[in-house]
C-alpha atoms as a PDB file:
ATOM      1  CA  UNK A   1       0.000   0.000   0.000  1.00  0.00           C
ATOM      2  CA  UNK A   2       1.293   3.510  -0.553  1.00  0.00           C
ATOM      3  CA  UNK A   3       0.949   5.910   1.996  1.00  0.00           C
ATOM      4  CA  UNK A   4      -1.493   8.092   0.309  1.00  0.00           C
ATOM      5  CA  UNK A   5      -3.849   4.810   0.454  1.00  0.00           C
ATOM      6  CA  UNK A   6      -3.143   3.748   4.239  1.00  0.00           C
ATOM      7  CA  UNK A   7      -4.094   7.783   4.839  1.00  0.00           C
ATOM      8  CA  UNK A   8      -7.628   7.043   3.472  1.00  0.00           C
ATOM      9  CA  UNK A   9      -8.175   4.512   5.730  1.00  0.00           C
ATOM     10  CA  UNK A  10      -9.853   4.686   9.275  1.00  0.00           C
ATOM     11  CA  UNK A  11      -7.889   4.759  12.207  1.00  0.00           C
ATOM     12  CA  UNK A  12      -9.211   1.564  13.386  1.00  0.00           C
ATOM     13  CA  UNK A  13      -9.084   0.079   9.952  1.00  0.00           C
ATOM     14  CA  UNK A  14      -5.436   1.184   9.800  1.00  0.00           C
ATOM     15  CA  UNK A  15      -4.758  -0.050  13.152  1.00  0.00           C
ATOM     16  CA  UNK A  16      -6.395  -3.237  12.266  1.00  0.00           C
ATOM     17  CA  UNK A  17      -4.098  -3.675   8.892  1.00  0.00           C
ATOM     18  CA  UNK A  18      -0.572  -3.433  10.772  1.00  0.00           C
ATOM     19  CA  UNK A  19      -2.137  -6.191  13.448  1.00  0.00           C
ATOM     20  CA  UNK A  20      -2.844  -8.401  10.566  1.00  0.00           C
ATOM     21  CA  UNK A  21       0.981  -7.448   8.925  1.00  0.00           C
ATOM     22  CA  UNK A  22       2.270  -8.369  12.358  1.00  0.00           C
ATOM     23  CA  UNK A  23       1.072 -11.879  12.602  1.00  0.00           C
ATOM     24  CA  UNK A  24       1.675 -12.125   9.014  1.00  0.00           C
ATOM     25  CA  UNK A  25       5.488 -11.216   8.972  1.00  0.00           C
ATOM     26  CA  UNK A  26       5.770 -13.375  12.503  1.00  0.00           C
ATOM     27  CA  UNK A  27       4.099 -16.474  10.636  1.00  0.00           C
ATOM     28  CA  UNK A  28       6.991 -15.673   7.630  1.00  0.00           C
ATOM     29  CA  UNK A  29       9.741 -15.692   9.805  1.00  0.00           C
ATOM     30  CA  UNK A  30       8.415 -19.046  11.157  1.00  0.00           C
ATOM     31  CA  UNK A  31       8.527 -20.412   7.727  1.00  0.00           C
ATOM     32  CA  UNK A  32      12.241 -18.512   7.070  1.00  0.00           C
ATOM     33  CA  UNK A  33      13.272 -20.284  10.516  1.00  0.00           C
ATOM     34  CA  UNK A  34      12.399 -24.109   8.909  1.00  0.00           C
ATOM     35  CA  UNK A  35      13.871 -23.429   5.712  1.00  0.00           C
ATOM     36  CA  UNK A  36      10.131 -22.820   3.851  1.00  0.00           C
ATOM     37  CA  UNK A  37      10.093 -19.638   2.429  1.00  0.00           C
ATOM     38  CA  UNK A  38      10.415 -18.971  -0.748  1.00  0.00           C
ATOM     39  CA  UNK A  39      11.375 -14.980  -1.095  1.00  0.00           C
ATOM     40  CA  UNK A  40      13.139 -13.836   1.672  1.00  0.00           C
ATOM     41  CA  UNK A  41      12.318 -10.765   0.496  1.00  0.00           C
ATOM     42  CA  UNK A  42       8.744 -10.578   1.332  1.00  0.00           C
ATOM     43  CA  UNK A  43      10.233 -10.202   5.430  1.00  0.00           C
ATOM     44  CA  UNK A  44      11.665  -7.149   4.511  1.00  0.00           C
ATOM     45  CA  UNK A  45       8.216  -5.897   2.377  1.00  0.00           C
ATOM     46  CA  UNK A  46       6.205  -6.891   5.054  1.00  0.00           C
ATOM     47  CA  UNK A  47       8.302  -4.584   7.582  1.00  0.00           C
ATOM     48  CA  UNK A  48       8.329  -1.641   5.663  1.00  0.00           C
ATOM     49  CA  UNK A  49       4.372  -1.642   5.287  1.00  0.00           C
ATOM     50  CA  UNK A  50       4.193  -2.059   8.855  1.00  0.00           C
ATOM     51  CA  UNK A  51       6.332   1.142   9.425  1.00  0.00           C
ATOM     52  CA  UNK A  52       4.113   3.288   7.044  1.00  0.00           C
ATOM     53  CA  UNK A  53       0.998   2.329   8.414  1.00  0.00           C
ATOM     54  CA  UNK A  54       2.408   3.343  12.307  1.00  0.00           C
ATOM     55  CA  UNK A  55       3.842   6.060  10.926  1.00  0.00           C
ATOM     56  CA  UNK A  56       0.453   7.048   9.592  1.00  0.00           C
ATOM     57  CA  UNK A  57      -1.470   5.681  12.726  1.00  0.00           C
ATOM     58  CA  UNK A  58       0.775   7.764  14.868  1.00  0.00           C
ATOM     59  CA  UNK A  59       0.183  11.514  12.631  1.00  0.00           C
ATOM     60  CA  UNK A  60      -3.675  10.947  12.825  1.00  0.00           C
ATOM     61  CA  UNK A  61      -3.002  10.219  16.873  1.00  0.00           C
ATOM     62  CA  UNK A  62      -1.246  13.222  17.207  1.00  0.00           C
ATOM     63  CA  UNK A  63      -3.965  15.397  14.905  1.00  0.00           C
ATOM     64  CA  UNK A  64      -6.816  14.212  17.269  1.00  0.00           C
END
């Protein structure tokens, strides 16, 4: 997601997308830990989306 799209989104529904990242990425490093995954990559993807949404979840905390 860009940031411009993770800024459209509700603070809850934002909030809700980096919990669902999080037990994503852990679930990937699981695999990465038993020799299973495929793109090592997609650990570093996955925890750069998580940082923009916070980043975003944390300027709409400090607007309110």
């Amino acid at each position: 997601m860009k940031p411009a799209e993770i800024r459209d989104l509700t603070l809850e529904e934002a909030k809700g997308k980096a919990t669902e990242l999080s037990k994503e990425l852990f679930n990937l490093r699981m695999r990465h830990a038993t020799n299973q995954l495929e793109n090592p990559l997609k650990l570093r993807i996955l925890k750069r989306e998580i940082a923009r949404i916070k980043t975003v979840v944390a300027e709409k905390e400090r607007v309110k």
